[in-house]
Protein backbone atom coordinates (compact mmCIF):
# COMPACT_ATOMS: atom_id res chain seq x y z
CA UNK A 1 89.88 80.47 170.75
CA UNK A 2 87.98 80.23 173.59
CA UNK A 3 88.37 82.03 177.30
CA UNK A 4 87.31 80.50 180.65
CA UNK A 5 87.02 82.52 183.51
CA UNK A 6 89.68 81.47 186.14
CA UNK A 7 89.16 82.14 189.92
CA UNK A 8 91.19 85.08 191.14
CA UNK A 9 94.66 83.82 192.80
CA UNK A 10 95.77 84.65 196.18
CA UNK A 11 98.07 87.60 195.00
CA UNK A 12 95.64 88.59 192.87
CA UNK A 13 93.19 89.39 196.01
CA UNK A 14 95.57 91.27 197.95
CA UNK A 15 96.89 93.25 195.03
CA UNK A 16 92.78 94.29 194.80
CA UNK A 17 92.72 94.68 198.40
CA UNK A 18 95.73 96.83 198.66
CA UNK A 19 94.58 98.87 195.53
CA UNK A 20 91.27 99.55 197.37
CA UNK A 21 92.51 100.02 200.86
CA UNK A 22 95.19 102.87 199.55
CA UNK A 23 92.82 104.53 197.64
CA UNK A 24 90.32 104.93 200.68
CA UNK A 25 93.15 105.79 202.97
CA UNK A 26 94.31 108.13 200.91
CA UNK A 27 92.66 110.98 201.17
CA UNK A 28 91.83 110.96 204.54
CA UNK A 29 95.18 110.62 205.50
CA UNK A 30 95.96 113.97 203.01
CA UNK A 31 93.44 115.70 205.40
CA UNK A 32 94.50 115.26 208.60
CA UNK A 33 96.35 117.65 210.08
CA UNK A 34 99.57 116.24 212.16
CA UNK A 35 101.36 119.62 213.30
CA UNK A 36 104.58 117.63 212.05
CA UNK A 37 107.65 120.01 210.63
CA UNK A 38 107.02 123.56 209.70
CA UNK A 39 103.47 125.45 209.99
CA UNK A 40 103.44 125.56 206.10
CA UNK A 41 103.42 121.50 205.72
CA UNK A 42 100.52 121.43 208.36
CA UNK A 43 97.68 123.79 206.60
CA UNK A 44 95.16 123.82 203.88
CA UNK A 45 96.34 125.36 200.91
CA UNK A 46 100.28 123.75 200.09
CA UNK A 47 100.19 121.41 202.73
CA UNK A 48 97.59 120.05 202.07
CA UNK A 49 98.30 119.79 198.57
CA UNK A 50 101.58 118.17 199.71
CA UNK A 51 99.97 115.65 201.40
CA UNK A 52 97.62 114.24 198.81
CA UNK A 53 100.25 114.66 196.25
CA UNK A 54 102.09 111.90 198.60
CA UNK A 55 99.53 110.32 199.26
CA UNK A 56 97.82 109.37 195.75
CA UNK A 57 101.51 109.45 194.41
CA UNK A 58 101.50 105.93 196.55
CA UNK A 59 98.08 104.87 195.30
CA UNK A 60 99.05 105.19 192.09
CA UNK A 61 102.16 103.55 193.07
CA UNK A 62 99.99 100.35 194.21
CA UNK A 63 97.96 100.22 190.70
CA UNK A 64 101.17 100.00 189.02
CA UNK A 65 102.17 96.91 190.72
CA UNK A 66 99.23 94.93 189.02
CA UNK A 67 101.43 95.81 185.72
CA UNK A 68 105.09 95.91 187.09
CA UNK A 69 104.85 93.25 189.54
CA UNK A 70 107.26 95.66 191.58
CA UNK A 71 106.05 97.62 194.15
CA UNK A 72 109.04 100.26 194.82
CA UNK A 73 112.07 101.07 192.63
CA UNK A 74 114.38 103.67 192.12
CA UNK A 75 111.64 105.48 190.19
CA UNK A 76 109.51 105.57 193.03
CA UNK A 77 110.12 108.17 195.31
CA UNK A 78 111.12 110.57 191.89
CA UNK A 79 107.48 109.76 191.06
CA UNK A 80 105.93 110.55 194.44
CA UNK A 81 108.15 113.99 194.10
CA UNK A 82 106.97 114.63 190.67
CA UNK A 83 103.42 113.94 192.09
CA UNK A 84 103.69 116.71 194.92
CA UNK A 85 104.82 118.98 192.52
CA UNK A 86 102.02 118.51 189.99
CA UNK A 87 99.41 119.30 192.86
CA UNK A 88 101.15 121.85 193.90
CA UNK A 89 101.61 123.30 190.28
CA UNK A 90 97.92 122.48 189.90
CA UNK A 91 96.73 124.26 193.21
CA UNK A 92 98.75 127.46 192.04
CA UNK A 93 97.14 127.05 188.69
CA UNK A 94 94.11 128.90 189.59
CA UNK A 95 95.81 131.90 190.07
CA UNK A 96 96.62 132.39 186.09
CA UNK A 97 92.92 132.23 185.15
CA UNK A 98 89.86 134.49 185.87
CA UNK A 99 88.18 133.71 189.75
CA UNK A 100 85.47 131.58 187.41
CA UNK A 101 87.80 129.44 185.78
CA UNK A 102 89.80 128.09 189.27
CA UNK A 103 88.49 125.07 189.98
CA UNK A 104 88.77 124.31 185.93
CA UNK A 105 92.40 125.09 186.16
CA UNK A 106 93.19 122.96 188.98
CA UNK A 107 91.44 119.82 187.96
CA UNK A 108 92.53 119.71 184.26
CA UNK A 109 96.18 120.68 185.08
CA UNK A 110 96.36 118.58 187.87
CA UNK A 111 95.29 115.77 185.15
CA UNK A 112 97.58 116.56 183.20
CA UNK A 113 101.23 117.48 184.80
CA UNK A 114 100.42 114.06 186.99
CA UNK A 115 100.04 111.54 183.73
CA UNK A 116 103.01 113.59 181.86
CA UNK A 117 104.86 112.76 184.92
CA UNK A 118 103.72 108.70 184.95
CA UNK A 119 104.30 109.14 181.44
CA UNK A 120 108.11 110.35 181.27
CA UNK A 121 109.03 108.43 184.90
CA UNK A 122 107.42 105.14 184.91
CA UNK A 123 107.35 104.84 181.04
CA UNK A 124 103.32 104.47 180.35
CA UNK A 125 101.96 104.87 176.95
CA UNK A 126 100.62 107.99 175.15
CA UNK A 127 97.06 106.72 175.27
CA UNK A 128 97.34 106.15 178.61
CA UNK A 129 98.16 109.95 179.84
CA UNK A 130 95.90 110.88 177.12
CA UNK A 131 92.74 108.90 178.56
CA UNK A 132 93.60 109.55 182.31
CA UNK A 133 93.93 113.42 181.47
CA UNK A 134 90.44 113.39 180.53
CA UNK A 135 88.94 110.89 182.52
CA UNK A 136 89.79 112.71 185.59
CA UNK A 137 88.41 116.31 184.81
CA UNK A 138 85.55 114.24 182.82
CA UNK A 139 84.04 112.14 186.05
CA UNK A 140 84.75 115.34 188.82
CA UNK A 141 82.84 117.90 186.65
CA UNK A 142 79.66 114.68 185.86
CA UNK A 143 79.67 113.72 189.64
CA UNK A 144 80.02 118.07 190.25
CA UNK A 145 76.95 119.00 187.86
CA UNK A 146 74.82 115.90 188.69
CA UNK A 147 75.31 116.35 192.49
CA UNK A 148 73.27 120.39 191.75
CA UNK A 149 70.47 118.27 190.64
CA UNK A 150 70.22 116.65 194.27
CA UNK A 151 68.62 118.80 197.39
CA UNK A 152 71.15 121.10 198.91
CA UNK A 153 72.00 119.07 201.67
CA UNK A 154 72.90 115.81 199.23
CA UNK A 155 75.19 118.45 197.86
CA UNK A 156 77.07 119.44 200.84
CA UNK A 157 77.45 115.83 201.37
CA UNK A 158 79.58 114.46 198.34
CA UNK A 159 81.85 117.64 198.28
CA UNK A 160 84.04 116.52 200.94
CA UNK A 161 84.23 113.07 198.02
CA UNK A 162 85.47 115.78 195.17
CA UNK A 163 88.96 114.48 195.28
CA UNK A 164 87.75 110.66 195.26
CA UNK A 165 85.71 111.25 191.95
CA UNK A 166 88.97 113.03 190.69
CA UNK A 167 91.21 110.05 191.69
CA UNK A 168 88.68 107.65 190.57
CA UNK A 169 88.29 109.14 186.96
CA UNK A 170 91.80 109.33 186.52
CA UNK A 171 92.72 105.44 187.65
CA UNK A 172 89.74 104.79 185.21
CA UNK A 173 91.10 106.70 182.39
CA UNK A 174 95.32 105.34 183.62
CA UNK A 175 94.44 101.89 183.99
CA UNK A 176 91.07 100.85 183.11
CA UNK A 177 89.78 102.25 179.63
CA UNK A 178 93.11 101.75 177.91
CA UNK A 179 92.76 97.79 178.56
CA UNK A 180 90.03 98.16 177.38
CA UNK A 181 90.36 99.29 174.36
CA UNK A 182 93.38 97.02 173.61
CA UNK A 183 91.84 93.90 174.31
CA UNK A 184 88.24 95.26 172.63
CA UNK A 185 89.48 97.29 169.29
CA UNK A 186 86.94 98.34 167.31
């Protein structure tokens, strides 16, 4: 049987569109600093952590609705809950390991509690947690270690990105490598 190529539909641009645009936004928007509510929603440690839980909670939220074809249900906000908590579980993390082992602790759990939670609230596979829990530790620490081969300056540059290459590696390894290997076996 052979495939053709068909030309992208109309929803099928804005679905990309909004997928990019909310993924751009979204960490930006984590960083700013509103002075909205209490003093402990508006700084740099839980707040912060707060925010971009939120925030990719709803990015993540967006991919989904290539597969669902529904933007929000009643899972929704339980999943951009569960997502604040995993950040926050993962920014506490650190404190359970040796000083060296920190930013380790963070990423990988972080990884992890978020595709346990996609996994038990919006009902996605095992191989799908499995490949986004690695994929997101796995492209932070390549884009981490290959960024000390550039010039200092080059370095300081892409760490303010860190979080991107995180969110990047795990919609990769959520959504991306897992059709992959279904419609590819070996």
């Amino acid at each position: 049987m052979e495939t053709t190529l068909a030309r992208p539909g109309l929803e099928d641009m804005r679905l990309l569109w909004a997928r990019l645009a909310t993924m751009l936004l979204g960490i930006p928007l984590a960083q700013m600093n509103l002075h909205l509510g209490p003093r402990w929603l508006s700084d740099y440690t839980f707040g912060f952590m707060s925010r971009l839980g939120v925030c990719f909670g709803i990015v993540v939220l967006v991919w989904c609705w290539g597969f669902t074809r529904q933007l929000f249900h009643w899972r929704s906000p339980v999943f951009i809950a569960a997502s604040v908590i995993s950040a926050n579980a993962a920014y506490t993390s650190d404190t359970l390991v040796p000083s060296g082992w920190g930013m380790f602790a963070i990423v990988t759990s972080g990884a992890i509690l978020l595709s346990l939670s996609q996994k038990l609230i919006l009902e996605y596979s095992w191989l799908r947690m499995i490949a986004a829990s690695i994929a997101a530790p796995a492209l932070f620490y390549l884009i981490l270690y290959s960024g000390k081969l550039l010039s200092e300056l080059a370095q300081r540059s892409i760490e303010s990105y860190w979080p991107y290459f995180w969110q990047v590696g795990y919609l990769l390894g959520m959504f991306v490598i897992p059709d992959f290997l279904e419609k590819n076996p070996a």
